[in-house]
N, C-alpha and C. Protein backbone atom coordinates (compact mmCIF):
# COMPACT_ATOMS: atom_id res chain seq x y z
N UNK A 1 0.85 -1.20 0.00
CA UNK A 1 0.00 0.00 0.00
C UNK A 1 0.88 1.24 0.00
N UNK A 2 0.12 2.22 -0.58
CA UNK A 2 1.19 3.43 -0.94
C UNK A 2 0.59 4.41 0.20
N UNK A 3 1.44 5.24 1.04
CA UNK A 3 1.52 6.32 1.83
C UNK A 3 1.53 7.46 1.78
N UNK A 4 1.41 9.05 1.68
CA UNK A 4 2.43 10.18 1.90
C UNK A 4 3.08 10.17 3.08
N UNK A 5 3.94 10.30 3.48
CA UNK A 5 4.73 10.23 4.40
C UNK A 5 5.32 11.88 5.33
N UNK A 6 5.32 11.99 6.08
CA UNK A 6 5.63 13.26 7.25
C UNK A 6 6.53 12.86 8.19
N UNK A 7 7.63 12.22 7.54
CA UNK A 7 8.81 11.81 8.42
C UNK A 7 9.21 12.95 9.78
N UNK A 8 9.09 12.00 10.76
CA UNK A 8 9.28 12.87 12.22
C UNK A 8 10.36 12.29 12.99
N UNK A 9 11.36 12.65 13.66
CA UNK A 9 11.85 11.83 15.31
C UNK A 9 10.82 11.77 16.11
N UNK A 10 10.08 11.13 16.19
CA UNK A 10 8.92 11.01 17.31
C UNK A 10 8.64 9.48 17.02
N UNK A 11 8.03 9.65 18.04
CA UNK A 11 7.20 7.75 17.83
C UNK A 11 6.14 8.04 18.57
N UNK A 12 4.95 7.41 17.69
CA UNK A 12 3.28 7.37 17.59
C UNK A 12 2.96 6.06 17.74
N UNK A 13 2.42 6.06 18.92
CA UNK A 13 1.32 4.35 19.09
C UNK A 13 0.21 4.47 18.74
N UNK A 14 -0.39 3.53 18.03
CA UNK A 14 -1.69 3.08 17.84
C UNK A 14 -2.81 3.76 18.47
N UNK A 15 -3.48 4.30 18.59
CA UNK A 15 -4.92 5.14 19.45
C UNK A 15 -4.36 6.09 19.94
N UNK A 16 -3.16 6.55 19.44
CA UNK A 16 -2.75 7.74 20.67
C UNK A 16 -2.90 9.29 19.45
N UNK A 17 -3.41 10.16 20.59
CA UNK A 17 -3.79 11.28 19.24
C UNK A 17 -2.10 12.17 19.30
N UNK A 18 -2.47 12.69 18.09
CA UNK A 18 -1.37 13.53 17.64
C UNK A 18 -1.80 14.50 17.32
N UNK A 19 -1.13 15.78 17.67
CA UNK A 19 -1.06 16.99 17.76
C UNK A 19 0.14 17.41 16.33
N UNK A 20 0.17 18.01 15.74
CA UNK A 20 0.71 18.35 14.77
C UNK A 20 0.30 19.99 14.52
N UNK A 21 2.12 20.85 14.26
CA UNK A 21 1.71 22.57 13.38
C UNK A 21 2.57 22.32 12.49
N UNK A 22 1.51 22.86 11.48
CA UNK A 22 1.90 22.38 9.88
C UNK A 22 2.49 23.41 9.59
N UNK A 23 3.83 23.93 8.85
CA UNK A 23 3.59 25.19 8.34
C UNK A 23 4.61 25.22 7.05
N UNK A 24 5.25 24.00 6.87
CA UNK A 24 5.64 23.69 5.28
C UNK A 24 5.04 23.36 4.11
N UNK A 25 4.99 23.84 3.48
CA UNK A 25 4.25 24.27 2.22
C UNK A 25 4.27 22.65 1.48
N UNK A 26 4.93 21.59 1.87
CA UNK A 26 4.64 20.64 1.07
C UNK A 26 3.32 19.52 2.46
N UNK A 27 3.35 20.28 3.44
CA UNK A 27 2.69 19.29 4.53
C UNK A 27 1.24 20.23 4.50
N UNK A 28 1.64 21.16 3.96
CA UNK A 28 0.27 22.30 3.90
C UNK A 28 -0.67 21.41 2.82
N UNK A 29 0.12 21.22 2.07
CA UNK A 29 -0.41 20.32 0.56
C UNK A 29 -1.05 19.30 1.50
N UNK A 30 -0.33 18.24 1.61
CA UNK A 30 -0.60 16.98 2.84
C UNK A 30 -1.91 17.30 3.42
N UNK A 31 -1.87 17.83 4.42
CA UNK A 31 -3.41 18.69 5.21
C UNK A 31 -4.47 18.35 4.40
N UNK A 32 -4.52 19.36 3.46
CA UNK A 32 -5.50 19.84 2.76
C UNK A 32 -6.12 18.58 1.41
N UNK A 33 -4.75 17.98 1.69
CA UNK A 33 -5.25 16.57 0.73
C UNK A 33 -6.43 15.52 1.24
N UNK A 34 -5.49 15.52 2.23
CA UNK A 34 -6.43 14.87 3.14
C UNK A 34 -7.91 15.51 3.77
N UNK A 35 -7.72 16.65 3.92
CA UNK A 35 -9.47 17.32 3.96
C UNK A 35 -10.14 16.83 2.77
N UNK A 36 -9.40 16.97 1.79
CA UNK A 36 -10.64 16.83 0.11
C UNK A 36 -10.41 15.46 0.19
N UNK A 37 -9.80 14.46 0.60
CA UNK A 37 -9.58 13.10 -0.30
C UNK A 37 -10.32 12.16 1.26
N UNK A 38 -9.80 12.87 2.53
CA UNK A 38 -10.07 11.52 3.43
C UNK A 38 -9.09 10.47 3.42
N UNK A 39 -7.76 10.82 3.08
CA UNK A 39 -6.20 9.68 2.81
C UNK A 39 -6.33 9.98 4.40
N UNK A 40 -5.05 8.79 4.53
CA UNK A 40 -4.10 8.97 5.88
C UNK A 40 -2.93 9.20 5.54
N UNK A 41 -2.04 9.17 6.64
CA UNK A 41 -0.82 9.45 5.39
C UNK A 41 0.13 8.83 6.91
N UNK A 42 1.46 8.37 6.44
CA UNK A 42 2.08 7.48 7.68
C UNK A 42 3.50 8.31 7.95
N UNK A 43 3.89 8.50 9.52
CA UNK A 43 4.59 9.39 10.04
C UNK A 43 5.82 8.00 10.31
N UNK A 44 6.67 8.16 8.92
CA UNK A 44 7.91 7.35 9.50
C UNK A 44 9.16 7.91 10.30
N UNK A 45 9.27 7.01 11.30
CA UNK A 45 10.15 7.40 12.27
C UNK A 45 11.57 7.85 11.98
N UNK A 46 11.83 8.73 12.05
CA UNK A 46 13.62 9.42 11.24
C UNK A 46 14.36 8.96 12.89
N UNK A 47 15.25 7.81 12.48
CA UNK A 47 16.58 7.53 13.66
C UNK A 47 17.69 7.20 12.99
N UNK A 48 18.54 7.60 13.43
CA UNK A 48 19.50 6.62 12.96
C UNK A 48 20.37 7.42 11.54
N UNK A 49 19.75 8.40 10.79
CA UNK A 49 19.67 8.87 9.58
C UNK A 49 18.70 7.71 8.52
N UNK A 50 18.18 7.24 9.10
CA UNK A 50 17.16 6.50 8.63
C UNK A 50 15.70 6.23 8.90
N UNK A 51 14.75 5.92 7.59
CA UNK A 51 13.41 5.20 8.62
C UNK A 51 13.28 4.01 7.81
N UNK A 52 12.60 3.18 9.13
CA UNK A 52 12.28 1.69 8.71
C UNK A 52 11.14 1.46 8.67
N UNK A 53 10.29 1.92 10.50
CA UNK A 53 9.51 1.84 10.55
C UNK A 53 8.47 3.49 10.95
N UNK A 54 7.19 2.95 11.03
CA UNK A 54 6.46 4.46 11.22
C UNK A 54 4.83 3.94 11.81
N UNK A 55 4.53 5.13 11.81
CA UNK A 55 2.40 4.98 12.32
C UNK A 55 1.99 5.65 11.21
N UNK A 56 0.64 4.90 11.04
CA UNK A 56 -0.26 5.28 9.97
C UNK A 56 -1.10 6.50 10.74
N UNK A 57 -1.60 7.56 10.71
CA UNK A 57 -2.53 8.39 11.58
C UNK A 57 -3.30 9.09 10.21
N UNK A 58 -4.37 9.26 10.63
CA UNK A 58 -5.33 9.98 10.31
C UNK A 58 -5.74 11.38 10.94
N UNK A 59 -6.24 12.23 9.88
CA UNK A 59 -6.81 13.67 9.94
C UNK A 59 -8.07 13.80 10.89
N UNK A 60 -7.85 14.28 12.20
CA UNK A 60 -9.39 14.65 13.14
C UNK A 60 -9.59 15.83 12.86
N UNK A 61 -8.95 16.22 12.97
CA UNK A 61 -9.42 17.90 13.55
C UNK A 61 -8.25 19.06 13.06
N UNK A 62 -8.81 19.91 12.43
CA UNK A 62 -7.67 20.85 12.10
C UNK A 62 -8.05 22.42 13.13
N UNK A 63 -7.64 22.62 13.91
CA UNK A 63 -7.82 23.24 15.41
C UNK A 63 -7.70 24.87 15.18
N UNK A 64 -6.42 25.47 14.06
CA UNK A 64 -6.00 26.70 13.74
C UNK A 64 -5.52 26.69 12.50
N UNK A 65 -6.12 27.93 11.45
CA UNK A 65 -5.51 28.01 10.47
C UNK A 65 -4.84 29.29 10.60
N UNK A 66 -3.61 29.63 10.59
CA UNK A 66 -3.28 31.30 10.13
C UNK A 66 -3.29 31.71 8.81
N UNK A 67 -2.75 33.10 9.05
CA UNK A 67 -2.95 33.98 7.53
C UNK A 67 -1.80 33.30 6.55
N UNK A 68 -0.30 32.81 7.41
CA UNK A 68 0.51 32.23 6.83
C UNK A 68 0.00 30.80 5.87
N UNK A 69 -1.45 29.78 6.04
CA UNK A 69 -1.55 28.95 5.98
C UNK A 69 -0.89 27.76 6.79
N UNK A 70 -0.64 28.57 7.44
CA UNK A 70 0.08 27.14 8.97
C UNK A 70 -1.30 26.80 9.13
N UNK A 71 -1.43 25.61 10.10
CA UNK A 71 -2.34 24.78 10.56
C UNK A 71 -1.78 24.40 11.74
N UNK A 72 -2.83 24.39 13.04
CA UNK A 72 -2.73 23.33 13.91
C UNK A 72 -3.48 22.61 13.80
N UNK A 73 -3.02 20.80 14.02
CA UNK A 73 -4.29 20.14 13.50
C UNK A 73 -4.13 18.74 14.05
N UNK A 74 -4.76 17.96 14.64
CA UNK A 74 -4.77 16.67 15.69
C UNK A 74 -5.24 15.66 14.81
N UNK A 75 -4.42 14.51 14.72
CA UNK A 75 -4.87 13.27 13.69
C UNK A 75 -4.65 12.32 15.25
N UNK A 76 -5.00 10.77 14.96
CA UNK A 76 -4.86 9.83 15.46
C UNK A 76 -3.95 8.58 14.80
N UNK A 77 -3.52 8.03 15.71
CA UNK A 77 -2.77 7.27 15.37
C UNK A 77 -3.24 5.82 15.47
N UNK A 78 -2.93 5.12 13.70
CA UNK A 78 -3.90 4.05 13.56
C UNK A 78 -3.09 2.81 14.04
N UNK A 79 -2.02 2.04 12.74
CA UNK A 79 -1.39 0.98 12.45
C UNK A 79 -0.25 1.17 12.25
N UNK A 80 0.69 0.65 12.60
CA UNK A 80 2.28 0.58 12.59
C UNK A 80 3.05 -0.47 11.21
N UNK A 81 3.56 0.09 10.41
CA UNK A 81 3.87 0.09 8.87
C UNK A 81 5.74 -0.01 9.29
N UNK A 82 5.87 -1.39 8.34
CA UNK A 82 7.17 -1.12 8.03
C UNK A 82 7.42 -0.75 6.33
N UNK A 83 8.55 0.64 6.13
CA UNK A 83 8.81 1.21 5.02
C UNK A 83 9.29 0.15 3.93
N UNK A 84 8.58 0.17 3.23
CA UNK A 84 9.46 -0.71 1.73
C UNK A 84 10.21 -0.07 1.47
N UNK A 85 9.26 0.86 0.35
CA UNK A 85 10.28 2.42 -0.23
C UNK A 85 10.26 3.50 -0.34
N UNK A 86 10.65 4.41 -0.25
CA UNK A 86 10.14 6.22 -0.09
C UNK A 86 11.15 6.70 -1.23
N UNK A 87 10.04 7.39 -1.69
CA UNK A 87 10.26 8.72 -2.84
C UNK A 87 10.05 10.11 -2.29
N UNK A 88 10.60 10.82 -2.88
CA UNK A 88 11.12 12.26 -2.38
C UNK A 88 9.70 13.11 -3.01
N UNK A 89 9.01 12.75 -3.83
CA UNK A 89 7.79 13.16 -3.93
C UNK A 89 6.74 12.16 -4.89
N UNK A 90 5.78 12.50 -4.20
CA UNK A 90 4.72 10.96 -4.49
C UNK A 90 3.49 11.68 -5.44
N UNK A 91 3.48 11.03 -6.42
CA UNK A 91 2.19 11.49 -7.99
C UNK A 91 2.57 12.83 -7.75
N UNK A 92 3.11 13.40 -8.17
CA UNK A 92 3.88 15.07 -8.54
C UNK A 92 3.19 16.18 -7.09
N UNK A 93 3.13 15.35 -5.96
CA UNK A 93 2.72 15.93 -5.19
C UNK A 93 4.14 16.56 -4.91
N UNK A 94 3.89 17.51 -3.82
CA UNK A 94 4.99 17.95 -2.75
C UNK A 94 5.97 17.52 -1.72
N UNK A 95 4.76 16.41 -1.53
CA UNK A 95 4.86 15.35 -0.33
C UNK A 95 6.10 14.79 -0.62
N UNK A 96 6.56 13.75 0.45
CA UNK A 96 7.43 12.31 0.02
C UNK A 96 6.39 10.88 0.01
N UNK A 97 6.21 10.31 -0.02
CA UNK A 97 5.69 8.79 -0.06
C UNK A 97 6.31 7.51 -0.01
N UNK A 98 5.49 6.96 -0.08
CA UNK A 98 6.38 5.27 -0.53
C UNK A 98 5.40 4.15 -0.27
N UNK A 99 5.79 2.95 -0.65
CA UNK A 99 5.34 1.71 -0.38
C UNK A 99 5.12 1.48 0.77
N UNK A 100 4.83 0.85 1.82
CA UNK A 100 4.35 -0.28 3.20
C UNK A 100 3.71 -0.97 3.80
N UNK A 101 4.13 -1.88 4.18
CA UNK A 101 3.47 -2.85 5.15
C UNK A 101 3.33 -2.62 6.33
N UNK A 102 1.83 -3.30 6.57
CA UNK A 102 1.18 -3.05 7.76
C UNK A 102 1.46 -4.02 8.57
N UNK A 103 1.67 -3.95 10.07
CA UNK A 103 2.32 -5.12 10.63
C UNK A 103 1.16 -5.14 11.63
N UNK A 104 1.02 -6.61 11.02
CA UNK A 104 -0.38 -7.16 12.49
C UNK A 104 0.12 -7.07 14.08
N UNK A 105 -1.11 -6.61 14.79
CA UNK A 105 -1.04 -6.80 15.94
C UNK A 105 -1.98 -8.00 16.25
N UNK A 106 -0.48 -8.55 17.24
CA UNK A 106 -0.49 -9.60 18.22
C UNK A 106 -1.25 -9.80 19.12
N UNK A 107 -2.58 -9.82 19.38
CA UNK A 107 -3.16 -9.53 20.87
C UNK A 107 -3.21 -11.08 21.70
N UNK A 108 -1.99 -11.37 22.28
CA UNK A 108 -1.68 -12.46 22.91
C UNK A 108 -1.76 -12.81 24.19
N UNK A 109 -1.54 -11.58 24.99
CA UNK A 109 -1.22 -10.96 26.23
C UNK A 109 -2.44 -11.48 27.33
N UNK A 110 -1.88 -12.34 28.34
CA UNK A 110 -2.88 -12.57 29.53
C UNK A 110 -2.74 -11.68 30.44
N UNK A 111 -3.98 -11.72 31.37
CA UNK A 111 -4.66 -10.69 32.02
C UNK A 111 -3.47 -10.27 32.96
N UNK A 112 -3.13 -11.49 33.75
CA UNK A 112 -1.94 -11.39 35.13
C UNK A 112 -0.86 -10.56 34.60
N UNK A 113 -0.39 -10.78 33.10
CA UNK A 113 1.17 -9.92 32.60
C UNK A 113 0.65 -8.62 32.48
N UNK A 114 -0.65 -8.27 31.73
CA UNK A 114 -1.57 -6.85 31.93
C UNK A 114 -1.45 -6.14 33.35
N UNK A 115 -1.62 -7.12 34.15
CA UNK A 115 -1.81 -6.72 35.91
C UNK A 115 -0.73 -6.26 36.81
N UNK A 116 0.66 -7.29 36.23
CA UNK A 116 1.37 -7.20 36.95
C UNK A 116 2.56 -6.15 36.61
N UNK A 117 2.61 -5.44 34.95
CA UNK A 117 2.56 -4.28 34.37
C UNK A 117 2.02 -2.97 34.91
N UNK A 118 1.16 -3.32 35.12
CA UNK A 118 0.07 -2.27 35.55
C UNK A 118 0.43 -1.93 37.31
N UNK A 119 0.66 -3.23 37.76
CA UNK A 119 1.45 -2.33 39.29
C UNK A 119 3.01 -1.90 39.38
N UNK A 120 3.78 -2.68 38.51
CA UNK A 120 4.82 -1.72 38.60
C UNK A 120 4.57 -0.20 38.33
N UNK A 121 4.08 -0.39 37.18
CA UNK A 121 4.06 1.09 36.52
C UNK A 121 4.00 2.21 37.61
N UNK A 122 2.31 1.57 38.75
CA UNK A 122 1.42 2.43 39.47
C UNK A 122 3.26 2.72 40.85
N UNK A 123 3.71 1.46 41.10
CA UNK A 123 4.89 1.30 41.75
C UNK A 123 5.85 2.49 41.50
N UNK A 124 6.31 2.52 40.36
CA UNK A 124 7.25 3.68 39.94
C UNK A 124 7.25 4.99 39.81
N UNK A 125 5.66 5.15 39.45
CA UNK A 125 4.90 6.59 40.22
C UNK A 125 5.04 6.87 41.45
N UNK A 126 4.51 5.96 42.32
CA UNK A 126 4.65 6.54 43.61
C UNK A 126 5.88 6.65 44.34
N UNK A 127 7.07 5.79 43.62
CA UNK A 127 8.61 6.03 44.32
C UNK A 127 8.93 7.74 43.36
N UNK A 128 8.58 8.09 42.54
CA UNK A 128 8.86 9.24 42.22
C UNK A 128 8.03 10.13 42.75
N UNK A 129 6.50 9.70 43.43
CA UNK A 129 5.80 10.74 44.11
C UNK A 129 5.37 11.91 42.71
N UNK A 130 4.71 11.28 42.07
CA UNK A 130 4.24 11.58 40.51
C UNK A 130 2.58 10.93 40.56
N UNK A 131 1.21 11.81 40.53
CA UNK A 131 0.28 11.15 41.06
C UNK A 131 -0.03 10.13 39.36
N UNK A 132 -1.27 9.27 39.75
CA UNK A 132 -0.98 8.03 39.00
C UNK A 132 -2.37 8.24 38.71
N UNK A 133 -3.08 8.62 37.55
CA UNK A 133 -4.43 8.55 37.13
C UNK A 133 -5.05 7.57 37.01
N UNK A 134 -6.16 6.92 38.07
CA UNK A 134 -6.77 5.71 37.86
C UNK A 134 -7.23 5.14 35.98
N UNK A 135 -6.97 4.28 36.19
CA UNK A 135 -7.25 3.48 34.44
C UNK A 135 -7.54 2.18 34.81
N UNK A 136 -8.88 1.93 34.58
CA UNK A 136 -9.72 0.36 34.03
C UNK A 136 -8.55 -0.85 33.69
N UNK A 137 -8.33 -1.63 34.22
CA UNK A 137 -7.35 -2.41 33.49
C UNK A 137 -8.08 -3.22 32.46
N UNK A 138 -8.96 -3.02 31.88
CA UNK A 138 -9.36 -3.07 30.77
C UNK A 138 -9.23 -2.65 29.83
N UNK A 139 -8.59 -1.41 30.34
CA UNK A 139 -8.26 -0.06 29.50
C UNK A 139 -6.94 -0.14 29.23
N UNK A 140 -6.48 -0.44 29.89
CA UNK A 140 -4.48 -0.60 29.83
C UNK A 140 -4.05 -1.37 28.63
N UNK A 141 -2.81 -1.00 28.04
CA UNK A 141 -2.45 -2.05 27.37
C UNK A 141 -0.81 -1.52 26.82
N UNK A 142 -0.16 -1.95 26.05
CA UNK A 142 0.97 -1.48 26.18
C UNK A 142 1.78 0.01 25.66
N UNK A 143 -0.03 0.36 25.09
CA UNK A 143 0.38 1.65 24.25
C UNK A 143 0.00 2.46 25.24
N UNK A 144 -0.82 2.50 26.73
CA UNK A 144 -1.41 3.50 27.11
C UNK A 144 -1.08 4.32 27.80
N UNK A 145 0.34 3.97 28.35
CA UNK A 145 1.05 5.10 28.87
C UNK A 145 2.54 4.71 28.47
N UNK A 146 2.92 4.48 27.27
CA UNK A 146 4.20 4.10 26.82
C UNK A 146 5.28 5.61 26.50
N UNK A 147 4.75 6.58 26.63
CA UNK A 147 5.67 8.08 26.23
C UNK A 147 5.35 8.25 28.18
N UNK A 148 5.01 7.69 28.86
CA UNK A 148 4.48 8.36 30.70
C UNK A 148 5.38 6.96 31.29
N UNK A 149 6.43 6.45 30.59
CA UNK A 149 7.26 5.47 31.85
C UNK A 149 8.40 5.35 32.33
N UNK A 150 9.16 7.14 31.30
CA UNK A 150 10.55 7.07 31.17
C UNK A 150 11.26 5.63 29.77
N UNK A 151 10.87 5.52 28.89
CA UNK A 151 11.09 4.56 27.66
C UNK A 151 12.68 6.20 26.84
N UNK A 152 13.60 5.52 26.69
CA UNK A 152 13.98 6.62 26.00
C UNK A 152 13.52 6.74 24.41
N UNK A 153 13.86 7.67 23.46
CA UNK A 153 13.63 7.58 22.24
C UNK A 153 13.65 6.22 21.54
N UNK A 154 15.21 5.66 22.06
CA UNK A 154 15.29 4.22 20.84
C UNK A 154 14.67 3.29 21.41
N UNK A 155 14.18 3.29 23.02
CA UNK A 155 13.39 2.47 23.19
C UNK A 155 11.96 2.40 22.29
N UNK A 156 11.53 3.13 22.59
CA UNK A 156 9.94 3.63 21.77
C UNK A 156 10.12 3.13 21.01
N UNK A 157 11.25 3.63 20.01
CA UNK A 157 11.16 2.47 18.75
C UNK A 157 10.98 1.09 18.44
N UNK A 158 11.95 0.86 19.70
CA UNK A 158 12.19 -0.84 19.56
C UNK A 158 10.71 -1.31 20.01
N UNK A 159 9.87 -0.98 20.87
CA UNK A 159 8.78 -1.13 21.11
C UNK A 159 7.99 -1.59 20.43
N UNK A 160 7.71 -0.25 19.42
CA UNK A 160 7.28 0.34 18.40
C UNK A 160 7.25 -1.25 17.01
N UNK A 161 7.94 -1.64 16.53
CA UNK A 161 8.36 -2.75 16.17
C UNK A 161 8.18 -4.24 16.73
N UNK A 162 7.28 -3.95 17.90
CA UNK A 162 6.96 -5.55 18.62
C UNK A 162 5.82 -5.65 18.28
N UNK A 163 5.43 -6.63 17.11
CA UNK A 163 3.46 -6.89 17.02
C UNK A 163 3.39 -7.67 17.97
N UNK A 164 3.60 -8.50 19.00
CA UNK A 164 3.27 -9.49 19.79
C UNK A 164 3.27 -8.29 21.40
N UNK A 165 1.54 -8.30 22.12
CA UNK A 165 1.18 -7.69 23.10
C UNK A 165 2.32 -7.93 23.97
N UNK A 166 2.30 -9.76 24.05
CA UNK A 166 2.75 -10.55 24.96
C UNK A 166 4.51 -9.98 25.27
N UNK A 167 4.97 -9.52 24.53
CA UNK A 167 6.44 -9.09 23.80
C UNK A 167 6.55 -7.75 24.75
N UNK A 168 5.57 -6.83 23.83
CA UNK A 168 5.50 -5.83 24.18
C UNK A 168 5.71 -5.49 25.93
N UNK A 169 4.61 -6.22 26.36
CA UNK A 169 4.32 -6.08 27.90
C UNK A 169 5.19 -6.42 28.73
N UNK A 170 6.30 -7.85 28.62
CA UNK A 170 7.68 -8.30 28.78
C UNK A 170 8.52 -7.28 28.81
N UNK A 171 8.89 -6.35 27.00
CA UNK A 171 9.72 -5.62 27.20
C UNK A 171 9.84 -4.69 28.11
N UNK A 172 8.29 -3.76 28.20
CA UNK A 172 8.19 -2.61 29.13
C UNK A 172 8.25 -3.18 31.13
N UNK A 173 7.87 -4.32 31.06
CA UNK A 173 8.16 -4.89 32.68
C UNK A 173 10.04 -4.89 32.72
N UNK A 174 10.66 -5.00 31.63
CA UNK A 174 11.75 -5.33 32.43
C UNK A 174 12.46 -3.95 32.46
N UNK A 175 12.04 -2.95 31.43
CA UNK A 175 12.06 -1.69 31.73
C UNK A 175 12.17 -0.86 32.85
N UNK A 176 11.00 -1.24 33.69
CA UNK A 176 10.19 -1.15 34.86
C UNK A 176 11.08 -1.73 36.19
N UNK A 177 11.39 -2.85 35.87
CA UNK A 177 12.15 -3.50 37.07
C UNK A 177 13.82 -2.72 36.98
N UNK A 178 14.23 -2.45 36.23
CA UNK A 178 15.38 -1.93 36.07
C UNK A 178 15.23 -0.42 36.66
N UNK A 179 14.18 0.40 36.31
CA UNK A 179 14.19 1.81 36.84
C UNK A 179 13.89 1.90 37.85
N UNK A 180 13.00 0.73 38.37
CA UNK A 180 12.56 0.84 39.62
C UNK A 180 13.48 0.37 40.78
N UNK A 181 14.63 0.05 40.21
CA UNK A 181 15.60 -0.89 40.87
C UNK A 181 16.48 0.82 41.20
N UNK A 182 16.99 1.21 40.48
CA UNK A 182 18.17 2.26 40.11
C UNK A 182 17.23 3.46 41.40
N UNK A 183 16.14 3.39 40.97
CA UNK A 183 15.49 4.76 41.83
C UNK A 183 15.61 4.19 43.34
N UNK A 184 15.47 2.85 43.63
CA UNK A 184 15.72 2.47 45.23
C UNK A 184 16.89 2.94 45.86
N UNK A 185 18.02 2.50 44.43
CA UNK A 185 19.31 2.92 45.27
C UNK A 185 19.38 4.33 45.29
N UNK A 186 19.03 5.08 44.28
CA UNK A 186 18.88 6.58 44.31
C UNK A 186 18.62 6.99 45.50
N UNK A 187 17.35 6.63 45.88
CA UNK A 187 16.89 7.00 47.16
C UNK A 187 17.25 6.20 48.38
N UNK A 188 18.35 5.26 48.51
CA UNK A 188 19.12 4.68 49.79
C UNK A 188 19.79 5.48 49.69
N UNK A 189 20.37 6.09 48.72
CA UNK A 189 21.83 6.62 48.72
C UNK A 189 21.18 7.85 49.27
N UNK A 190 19.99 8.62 49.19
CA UNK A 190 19.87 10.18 49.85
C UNK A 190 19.95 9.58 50.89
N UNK A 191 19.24 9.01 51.92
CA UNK A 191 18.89 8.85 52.74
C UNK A 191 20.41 8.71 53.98
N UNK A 192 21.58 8.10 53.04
CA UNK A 192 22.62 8.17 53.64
C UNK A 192 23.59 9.60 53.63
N UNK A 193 22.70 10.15 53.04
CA UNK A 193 24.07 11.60 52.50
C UNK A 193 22.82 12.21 53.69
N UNK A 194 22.06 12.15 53.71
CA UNK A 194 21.63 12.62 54.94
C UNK A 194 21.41 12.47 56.22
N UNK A 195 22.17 10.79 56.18
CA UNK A 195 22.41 10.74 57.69
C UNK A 195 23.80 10.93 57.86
N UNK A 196 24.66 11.26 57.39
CA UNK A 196 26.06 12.00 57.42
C UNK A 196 26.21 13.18 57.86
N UNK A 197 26.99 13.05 59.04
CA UNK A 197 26.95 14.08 59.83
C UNK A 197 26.68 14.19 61.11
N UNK A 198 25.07 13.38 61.12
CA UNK A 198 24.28 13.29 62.48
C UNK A 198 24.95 12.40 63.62
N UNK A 199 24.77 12.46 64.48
CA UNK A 199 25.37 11.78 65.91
C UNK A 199 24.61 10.20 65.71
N UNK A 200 25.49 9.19 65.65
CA UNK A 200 24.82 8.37 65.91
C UNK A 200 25.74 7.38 67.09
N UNK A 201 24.96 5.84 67.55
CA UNK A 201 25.59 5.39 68.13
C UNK A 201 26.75 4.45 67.64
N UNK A 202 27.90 4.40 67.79
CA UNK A 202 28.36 3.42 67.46
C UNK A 202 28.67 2.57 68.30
N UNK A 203 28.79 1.07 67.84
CA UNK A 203 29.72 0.12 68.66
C UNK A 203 31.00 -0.27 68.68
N UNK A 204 31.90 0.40 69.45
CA UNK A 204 33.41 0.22 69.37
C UNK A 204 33.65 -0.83 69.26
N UNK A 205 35.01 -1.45 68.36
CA UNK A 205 35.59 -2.18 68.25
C UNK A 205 36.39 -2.69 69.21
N UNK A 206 36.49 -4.02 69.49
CA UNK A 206 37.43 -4.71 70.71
C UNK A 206 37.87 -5.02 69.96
N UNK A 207 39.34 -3.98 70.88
CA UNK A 207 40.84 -4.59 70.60
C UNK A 207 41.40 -5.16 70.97
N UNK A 208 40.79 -6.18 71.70
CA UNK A 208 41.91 -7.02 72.28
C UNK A 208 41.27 -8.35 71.39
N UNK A 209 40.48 -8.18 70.83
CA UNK A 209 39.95 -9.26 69.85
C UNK A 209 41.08 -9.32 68.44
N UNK A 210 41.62 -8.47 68.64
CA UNK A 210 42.75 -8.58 67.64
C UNK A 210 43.95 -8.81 67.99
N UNK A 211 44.74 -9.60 67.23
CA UNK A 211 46.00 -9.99 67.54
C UNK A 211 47.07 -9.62 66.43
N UNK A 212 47.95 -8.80 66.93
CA UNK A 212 49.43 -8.46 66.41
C UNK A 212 50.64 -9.07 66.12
């Protein structure tokens, strides 16, 4: 299937909306294509000096137009596409485009790996003292707070690239156990720079328990 493409450094999950200000004259084109036509058009991920992979999103809402023809304008984010091929402009548009495949999602994932995801996460909030917005664990899943867990950029990606839930939910737990590990010692270690100093008791050493 053929694309226009809006190559970004960002990474877009599946149901998550996107906020987008348009104000290049070939994405202005893009916009407005999509008002008259109803296309989507797929935001491949620029890393690396490369893209492989990207999100398909669609046109909601175009929020601000200025006199410049900038746009602010909120699409959603559908299906996750790996790039065949990209052209520097697609049917004498402005745009870039290309070929891709749509990569199935996996929905493999049992409830307990959902659950037990779902309390680290709530876990790592509260060691940062960051409040934690109740969510349905019905509602959860691996896209729903994946930019809210500390994931760096190339993580997202690599993410980004897992069709299997079951995968997904694995990767971000061990994520989880690792940050949540580093922030304990973080916070043993204040706890000692702040008992430095203070009077405490000690128990002297017997010296005659030692021999010379």
């Amino acid at each position: 299937m053929k694309l226009p493409f809006f190559p970004l450094q960002s990474v877009f999950f599946p149901g998550e909306k996107v906020p987008l200000h348009i104000f290049e004259e070939r994405y202005k084109q893009l916009i407005n294509d999509c008002r008259r036509e109803a296309i989507t058009f797929g935001i491949p991920v620029y890393i690396n000096d490369n893209i492989a992979y990207g999100t398909e999103v669609q046109l909601m809402e175009v929020v601000n137009t200025y006199e410049t023809g900038a746009m602010d304008v909120v699409c959603v984010a559908r299906q996750i596409f790996r790039v065949i091929s990209f052209d520097n402009t697609m049917n004498k548009r402005l745009y870039a485009g290309g070929d891709v495949e749509f990569i199935d999602n996996i929905n493999d994932s049992e409830l307990s790996a959902k659950q037990a995801v779902f309390n680290k996460l709530k876990e790592l909030y509260q060691l940062m003292e960051v409040p934690f917005a109740p969510i349905e664990l019905e509602m959860f899943n691996s896209y729903t707070l994946a930019h809210k867990m500390g994931l760096s950029f190339e993580q997202e990606y690599e993410l980004l690239q897992l069709a299997s839930e079951k995968e997904r939910l694995q990767f971000i737990m061990n994520h989880l156990l690792v940050t949540i590990q580093v922030l304990n010692e973080v916070n043993r270690t204040k706890v000692l720079i702040e008992l430095n100093g203070h009077f405490k008791n000690f128990d002297p050493l017997d010296f005659k328990a030692f021999k010379i």
